[in-house]
N, C-alpha and C. Protein backbone atom coordinates (compact mmCIF):
# COMPACT_ATOMS: atom_id res chain seq x y z
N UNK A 1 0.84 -1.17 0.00
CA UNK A 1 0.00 0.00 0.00
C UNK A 1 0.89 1.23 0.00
N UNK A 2 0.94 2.38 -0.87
CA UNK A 2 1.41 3.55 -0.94
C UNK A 2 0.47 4.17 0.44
N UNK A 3 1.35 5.72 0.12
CA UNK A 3 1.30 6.90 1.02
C UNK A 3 -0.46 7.21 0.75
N UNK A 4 -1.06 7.32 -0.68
CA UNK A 4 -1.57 7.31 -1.30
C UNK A 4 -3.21 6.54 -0.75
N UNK A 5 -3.02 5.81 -0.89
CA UNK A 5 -3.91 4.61 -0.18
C UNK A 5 -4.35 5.07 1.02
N UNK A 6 -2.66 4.92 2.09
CA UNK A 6 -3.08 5.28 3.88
C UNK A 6 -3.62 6.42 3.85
N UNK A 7 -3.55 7.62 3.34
CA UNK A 7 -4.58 8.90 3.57
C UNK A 7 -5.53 8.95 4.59
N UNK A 8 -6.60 8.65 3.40
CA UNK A 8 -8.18 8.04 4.07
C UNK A 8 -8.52 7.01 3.83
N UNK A 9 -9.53 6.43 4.57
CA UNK A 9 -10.41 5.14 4.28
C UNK A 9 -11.76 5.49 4.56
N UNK A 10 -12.87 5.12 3.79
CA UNK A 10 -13.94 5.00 4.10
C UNK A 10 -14.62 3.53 4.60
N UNK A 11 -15.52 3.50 5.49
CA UNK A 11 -16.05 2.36 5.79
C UNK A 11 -17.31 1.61 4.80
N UNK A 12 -17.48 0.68 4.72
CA UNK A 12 -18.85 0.46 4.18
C UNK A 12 -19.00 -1.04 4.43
N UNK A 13 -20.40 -1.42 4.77
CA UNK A 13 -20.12 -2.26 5.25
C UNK A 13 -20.75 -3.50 4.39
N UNK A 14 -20.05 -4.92 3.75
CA UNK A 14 -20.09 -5.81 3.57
C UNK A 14 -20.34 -7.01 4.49
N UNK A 15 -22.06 -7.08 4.79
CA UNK A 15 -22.40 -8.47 5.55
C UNK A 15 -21.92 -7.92 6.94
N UNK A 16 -20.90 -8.95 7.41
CA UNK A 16 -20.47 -9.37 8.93
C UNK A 16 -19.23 -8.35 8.97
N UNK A 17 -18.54 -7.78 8.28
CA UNK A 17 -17.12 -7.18 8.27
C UNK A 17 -17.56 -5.97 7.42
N UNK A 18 -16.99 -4.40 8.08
CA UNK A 18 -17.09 -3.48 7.24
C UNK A 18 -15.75 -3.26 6.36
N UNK A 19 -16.41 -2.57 4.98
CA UNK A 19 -15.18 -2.72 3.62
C UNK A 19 -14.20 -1.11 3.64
N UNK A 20 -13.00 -1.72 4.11
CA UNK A 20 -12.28 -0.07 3.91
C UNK A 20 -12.06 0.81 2.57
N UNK A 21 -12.23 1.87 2.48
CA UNK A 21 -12.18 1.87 0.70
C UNK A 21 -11.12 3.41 0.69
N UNK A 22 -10.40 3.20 0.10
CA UNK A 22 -8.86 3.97 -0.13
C UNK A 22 -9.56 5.40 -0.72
N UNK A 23 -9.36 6.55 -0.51
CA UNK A 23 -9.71 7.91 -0.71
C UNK A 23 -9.55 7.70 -2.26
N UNK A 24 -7.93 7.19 -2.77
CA UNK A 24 -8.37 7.09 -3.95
C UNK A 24 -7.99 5.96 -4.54
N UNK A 25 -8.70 5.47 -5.81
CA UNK A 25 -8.55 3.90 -6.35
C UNK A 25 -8.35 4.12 -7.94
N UNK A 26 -7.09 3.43 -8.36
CA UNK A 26 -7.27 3.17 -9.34
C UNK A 26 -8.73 2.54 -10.11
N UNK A 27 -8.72 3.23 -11.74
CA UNK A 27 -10.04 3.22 -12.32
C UNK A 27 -10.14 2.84 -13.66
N UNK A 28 -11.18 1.91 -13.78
CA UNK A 28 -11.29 1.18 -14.77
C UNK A 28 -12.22 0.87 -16.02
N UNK A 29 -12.43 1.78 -16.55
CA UNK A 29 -13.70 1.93 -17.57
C UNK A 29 -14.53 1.10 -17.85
N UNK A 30 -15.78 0.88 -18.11
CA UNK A 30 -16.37 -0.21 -18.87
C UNK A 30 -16.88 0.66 -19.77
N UNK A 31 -17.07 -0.66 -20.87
CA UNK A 31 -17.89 0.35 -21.97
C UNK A 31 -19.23 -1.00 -22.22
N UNK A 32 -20.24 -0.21 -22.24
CA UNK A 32 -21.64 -0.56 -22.25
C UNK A 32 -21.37 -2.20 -21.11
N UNK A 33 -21.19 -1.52 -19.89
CA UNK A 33 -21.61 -2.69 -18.91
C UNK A 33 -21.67 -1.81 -17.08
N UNK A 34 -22.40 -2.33 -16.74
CA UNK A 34 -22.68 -1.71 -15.28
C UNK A 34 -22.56 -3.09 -14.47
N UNK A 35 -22.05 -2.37 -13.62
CA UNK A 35 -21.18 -4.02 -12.17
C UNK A 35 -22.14 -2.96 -10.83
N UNK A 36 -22.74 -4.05 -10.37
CA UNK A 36 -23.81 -3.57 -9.25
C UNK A 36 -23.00 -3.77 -7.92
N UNK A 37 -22.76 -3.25 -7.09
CA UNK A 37 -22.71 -4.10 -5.72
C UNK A 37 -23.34 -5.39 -5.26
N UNK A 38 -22.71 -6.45 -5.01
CA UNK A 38 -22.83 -7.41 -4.55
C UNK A 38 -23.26 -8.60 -5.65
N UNK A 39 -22.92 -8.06 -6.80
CA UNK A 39 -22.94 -8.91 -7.98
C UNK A 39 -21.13 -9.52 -8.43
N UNK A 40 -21.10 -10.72 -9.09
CA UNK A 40 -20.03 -11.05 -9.72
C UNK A 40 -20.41 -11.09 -11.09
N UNK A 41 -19.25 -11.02 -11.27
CA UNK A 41 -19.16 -10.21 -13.57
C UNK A 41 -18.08 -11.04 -13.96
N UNK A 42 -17.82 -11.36 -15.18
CA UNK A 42 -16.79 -11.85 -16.05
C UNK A 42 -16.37 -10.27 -16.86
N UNK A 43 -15.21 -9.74 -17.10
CA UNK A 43 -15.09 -9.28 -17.71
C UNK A 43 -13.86 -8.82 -18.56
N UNK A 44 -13.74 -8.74 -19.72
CA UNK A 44 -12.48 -8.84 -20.67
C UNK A 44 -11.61 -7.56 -20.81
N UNK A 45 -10.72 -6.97 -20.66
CA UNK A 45 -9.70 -6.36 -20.94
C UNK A 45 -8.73 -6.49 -21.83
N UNK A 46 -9.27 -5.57 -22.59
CA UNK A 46 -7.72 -5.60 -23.76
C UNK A 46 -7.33 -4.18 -23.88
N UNK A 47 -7.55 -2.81 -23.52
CA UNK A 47 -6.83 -1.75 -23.78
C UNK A 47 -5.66 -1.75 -22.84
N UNK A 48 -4.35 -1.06 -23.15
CA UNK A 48 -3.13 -0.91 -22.57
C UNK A 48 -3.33 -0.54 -21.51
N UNK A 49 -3.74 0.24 -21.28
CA UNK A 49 -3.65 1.03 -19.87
C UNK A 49 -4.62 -0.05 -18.92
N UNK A 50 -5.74 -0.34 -19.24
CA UNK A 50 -6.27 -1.61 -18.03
C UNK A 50 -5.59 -2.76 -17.99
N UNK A 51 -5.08 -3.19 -18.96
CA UNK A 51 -4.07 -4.39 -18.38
C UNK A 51 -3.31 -4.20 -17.54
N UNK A 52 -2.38 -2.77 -17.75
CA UNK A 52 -1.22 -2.44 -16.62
C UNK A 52 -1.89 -2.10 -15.59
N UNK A 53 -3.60 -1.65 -15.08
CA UNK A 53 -4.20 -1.28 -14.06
C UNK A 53 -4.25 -2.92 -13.63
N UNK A 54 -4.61 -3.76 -13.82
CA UNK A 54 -5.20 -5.13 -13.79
C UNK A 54 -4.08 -6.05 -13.04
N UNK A 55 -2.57 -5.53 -13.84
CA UNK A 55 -1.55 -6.24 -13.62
C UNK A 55 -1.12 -5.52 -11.91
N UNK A 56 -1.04 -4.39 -12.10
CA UNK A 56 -1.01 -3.68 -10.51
C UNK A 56 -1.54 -3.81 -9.41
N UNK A 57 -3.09 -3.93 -9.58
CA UNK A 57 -4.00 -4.08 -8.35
C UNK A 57 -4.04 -5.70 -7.96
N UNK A 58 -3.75 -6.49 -9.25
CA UNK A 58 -4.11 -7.90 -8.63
C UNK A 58 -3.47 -8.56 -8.24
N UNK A 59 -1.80 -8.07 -8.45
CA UNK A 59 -0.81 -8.55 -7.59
C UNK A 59 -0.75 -8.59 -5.75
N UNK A 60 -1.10 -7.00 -5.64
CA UNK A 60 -1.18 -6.69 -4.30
C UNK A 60 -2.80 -6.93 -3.26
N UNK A 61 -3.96 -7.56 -4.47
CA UNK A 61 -4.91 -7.83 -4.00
C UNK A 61 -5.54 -6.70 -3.75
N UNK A 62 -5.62 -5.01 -4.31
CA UNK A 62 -6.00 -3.99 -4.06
C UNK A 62 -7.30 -4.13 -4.40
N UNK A 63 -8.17 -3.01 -4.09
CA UNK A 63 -9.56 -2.79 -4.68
C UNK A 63 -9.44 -2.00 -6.21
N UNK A 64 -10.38 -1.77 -7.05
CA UNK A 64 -10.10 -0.93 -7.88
C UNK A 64 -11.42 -0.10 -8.12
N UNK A 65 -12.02 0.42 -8.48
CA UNK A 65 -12.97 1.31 -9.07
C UNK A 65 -13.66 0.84 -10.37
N UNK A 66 -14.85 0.65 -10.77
CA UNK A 66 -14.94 0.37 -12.50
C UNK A 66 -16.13 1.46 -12.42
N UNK A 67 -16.09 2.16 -13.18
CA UNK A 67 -17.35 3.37 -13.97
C UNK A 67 -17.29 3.11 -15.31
N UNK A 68 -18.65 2.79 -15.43
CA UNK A 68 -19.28 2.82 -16.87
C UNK A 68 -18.98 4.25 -17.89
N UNK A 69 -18.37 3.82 -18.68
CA UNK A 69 -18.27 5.25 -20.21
C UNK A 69 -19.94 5.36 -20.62
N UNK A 70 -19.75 6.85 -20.98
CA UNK A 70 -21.10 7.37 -21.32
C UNK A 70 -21.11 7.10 -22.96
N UNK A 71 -19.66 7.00 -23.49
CA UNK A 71 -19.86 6.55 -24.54
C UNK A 71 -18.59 5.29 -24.78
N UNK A 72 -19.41 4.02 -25.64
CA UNK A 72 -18.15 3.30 -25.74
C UNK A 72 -16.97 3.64 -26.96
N UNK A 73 -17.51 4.83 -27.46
CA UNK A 73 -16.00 4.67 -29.07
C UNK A 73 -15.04 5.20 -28.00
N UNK A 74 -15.25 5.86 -26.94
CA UNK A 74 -13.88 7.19 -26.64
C UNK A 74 -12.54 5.65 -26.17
N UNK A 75 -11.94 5.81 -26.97
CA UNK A 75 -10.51 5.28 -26.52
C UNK A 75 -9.96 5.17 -25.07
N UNK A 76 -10.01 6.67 -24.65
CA UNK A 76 -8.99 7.15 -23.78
C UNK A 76 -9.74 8.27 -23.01
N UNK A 77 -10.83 7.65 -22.26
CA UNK A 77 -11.69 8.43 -21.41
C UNK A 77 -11.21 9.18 -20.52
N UNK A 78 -11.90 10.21 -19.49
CA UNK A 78 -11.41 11.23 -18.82
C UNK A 78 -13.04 11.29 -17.82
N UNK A 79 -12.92 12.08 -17.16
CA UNK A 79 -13.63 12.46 -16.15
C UNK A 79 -14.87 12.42 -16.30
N UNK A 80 -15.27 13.08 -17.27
CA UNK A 80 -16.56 13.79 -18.11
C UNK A 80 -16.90 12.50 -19.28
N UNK A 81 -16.11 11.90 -19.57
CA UNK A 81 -16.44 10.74 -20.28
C UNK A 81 -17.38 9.71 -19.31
N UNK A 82 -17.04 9.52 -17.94
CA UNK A 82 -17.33 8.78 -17.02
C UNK A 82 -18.89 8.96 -16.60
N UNK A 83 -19.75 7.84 -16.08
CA UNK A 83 -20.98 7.89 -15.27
C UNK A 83 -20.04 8.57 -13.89
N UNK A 84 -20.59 9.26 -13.32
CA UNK A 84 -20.07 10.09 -11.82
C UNK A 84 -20.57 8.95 -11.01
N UNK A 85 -21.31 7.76 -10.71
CA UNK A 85 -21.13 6.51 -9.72
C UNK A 85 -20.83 5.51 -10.24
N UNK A 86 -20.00 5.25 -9.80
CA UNK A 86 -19.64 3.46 -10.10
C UNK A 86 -19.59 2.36 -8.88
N UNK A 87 -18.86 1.72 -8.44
CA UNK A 87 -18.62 0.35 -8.12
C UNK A 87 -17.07 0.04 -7.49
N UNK A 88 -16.58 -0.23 -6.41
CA UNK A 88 -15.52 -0.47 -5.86
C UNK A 88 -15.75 -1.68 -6.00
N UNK A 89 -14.38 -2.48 -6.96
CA UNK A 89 -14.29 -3.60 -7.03
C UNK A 89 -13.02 -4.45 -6.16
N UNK A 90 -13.47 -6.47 -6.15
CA UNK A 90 -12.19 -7.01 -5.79
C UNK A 90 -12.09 -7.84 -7.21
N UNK A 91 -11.26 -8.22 -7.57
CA UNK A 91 -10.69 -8.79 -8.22
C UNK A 91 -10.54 -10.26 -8.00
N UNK A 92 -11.30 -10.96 -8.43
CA UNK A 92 -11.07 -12.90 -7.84
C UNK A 92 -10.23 -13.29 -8.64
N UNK A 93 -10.14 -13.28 -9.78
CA UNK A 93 -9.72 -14.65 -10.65
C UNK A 93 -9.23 -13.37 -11.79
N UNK A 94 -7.74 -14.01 -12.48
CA UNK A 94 -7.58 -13.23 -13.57
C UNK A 94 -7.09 -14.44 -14.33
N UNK A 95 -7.30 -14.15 -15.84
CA UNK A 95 -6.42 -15.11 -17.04
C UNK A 95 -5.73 -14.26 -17.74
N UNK A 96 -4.77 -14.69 -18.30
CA UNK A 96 -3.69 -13.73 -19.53
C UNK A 96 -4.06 -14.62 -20.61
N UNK A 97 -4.40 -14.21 -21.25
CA UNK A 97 -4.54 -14.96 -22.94
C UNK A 97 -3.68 -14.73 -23.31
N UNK A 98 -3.38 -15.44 -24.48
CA UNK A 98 -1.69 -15.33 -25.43
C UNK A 98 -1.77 -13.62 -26.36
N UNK A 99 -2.69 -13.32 -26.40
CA UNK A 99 -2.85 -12.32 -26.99
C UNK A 99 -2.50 -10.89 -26.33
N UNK A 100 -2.34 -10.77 -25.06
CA UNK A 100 -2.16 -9.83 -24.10
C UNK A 100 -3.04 -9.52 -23.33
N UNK A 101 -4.59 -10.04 -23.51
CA UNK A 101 -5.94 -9.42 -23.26
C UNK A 101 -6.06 -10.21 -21.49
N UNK A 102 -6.84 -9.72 -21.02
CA UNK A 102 -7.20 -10.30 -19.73
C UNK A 102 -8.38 -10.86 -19.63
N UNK A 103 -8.63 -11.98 -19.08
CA UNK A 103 -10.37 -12.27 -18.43
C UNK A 103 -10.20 -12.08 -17.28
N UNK A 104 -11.11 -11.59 -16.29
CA UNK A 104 -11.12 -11.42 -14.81
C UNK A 104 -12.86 -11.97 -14.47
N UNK A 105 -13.06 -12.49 -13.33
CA UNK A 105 -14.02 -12.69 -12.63
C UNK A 105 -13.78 -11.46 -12.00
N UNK A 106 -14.78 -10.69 -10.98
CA UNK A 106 -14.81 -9.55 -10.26
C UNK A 106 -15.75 -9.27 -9.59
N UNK A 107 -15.61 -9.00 -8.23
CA UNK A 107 -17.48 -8.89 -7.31
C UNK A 107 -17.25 -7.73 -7.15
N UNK A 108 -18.08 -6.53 -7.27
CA UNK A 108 -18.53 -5.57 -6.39
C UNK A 108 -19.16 -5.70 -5.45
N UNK A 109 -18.59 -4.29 -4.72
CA UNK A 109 -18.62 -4.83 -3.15
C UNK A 109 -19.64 -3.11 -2.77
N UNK A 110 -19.48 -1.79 -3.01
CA UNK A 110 -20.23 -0.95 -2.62
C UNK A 110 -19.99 0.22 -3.86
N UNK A 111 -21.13 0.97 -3.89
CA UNK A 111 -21.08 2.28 -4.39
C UNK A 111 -19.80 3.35 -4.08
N UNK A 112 -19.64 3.73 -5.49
CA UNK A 112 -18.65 4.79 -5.09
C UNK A 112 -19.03 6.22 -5.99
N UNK A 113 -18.84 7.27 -5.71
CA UNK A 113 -18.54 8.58 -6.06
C UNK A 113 -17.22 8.88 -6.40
N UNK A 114 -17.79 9.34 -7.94
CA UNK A 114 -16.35 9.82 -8.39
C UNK A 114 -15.71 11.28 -8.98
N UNK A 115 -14.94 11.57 -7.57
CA UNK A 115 -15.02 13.14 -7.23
C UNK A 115 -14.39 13.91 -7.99
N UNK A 116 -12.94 13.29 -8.20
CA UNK A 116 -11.84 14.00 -9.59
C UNK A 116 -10.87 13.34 -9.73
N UNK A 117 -10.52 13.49 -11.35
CA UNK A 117 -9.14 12.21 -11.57
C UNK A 117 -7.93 12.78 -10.83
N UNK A 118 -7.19 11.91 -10.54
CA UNK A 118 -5.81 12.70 -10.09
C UNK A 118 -4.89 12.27 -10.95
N UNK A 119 -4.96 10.93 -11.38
CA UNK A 119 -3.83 10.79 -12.62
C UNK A 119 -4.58 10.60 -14.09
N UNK A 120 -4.26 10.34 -15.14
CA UNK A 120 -4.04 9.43 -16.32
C UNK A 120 -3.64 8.86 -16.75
N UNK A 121 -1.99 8.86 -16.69
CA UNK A 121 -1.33 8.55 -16.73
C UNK A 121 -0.33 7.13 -15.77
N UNK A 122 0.10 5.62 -16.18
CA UNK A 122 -0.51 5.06 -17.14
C UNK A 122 -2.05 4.59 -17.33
N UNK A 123 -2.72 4.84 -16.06
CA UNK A 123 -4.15 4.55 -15.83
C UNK A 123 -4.56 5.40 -15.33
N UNK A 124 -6.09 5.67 -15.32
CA UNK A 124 -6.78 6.39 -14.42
C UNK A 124 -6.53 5.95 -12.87
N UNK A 125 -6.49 7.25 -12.31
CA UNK A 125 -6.94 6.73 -10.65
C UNK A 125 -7.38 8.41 -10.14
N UNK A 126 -8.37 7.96 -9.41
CA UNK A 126 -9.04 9.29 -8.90
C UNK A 126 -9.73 9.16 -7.65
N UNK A 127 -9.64 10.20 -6.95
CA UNK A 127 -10.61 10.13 -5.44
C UNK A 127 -11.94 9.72 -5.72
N UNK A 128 -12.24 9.03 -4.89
CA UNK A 128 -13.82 8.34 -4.50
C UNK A 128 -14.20 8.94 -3.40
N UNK A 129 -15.55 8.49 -2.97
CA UNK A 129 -16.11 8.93 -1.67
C UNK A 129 -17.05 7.77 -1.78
N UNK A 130 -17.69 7.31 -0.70
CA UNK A 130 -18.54 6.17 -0.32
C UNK A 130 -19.73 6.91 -1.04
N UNK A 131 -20.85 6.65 -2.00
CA UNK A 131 -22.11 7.14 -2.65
C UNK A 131 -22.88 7.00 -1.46
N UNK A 132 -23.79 7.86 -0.74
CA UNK A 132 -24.98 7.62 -0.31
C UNK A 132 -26.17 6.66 -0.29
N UNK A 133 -26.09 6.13 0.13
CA UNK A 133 -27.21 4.88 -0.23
C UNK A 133 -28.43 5.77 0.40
N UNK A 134 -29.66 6.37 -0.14
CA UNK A 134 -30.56 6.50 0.91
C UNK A 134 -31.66 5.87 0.24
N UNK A 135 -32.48 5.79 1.01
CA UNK A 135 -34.16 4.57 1.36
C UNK A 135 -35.13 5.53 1.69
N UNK A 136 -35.99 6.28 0.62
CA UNK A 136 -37.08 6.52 1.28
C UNK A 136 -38.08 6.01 1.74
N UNK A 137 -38.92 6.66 2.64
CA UNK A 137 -40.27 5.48 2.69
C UNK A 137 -40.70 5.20 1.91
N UNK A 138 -41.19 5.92 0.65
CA UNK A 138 -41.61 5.80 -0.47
C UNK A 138 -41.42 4.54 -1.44
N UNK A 139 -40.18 4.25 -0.90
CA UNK A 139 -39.36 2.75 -1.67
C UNK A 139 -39.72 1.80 -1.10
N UNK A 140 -40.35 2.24 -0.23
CA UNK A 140 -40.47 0.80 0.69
C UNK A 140 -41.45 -0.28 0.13
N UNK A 141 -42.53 0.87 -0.52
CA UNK A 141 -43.39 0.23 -1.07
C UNK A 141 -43.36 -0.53 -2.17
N UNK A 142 -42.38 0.17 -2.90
CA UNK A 142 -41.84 -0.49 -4.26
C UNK A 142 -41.52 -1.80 -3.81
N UNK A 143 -40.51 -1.66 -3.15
CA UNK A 143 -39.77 -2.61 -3.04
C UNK A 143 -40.48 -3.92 -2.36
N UNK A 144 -41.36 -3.97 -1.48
CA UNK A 144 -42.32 -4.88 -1.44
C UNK A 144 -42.70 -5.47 -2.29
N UNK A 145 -43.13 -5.11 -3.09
CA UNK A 145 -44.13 -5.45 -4.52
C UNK A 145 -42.79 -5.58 -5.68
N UNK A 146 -41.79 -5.26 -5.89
CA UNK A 146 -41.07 -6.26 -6.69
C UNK A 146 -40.56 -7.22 -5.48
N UNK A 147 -40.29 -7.51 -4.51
CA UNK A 147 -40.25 -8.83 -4.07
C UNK A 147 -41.04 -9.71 -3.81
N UNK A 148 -42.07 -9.50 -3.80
CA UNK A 148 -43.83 -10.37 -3.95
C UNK A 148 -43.70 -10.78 -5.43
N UNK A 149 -43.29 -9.56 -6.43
CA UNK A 149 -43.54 -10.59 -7.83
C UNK A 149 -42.54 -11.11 -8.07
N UNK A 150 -40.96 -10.56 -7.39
CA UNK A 150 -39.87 -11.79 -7.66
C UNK A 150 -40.08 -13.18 -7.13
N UNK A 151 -40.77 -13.36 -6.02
CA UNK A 151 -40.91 -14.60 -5.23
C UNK A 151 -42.30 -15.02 -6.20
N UNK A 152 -43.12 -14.36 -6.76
CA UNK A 152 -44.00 -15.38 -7.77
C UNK A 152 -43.33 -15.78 -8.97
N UNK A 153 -42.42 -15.34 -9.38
CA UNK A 153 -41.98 -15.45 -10.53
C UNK A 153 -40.96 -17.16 -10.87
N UNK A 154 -40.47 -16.67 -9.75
CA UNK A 154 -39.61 -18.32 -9.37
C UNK A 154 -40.20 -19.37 -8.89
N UNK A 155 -41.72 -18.77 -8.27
CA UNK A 155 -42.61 -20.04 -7.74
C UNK A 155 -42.94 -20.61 -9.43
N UNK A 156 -43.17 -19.66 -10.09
CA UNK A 156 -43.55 -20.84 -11.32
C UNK A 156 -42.47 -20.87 -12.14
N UNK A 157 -41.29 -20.47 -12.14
CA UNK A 157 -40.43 -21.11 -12.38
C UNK A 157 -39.73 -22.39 -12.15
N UNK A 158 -40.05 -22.56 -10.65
CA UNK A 158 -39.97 -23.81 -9.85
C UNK A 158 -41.16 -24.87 -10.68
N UNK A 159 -42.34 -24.73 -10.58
CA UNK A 159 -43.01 -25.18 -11.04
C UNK A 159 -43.16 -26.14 -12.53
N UNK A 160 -42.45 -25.16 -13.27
CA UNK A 160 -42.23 -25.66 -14.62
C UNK A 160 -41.28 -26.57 -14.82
């Protein structure tokens, strides 16, 4: 861990153990894919600069950041290219193909805010802040009623 890292930490909490999350994290574009918290993803890497992000963080077992591009042609995204929330990731499983490209398995673990780049150079990395999670009452209701029709949905899925 750099100077970099120890700064700050934010807490957030994963299950039984809360998740420390580094002020700032290297960052990793997707183009047309969104990684949720508490979901696992397959996902492929072949631009230069994420391999050398990929090759860095997964040595030392770091977290990294992934934000979705608002558009997928831009090459060589920047700030304003970026969705402003993304996803603090871990890194499970990586492959090197003969080609240079990477496969990674990857879970997100919590929301992040993404405040300003500090580098580009050879990768993005920029301050985060833990995103706000808030719950209105209002949701509550929602959220009832898609879990009433998720739990019918699998009952006749089961069924069939």
């Amino acid at each position: 861990m750099n100077d970099r890292d120890e700064r700050l930490f934010e807490e957030a909490s994963t299950g039984d153990r809360p998740l420390q999350i580094p002020a700032e994290l290297p960052i990793l574009p997707l183009r047309d894919t969104v990684l949720f918290p508490n979901s696992f993803m397959p996902l492929a890497v072949a631009r230069e600069a994420s391999v050398r992000l990929i090759d860095d963080a997964s040595g030392g077992g770091k977290l990294i950041g992934v934000f979705t591009q608002r558009e997928a042609s831009v090459e060589e995204p920047l700030q304003d290219d970026l969705y402003p929330v993304g996803t603090v990731t871990a890194i499970h499983k990586m492959f090197k193909l003969p080609d240079g490209s990477l496969r990674l398995i990857v879970q997100g673990l919590a929301r992040v805010q993404l405040d300003r780049l500090v580098q580009t150079r050879p990768y993005l990395r920029a301050a985060v802040t833990l995103a706000n999670e808030v719950l209105r009452d209002e949701d509550h209701l929602e959220i009832d009623a898609l879990h009433s029709n998720i739990n019918s949905n699998f009952q006749q899925v089961v069924s069939l």
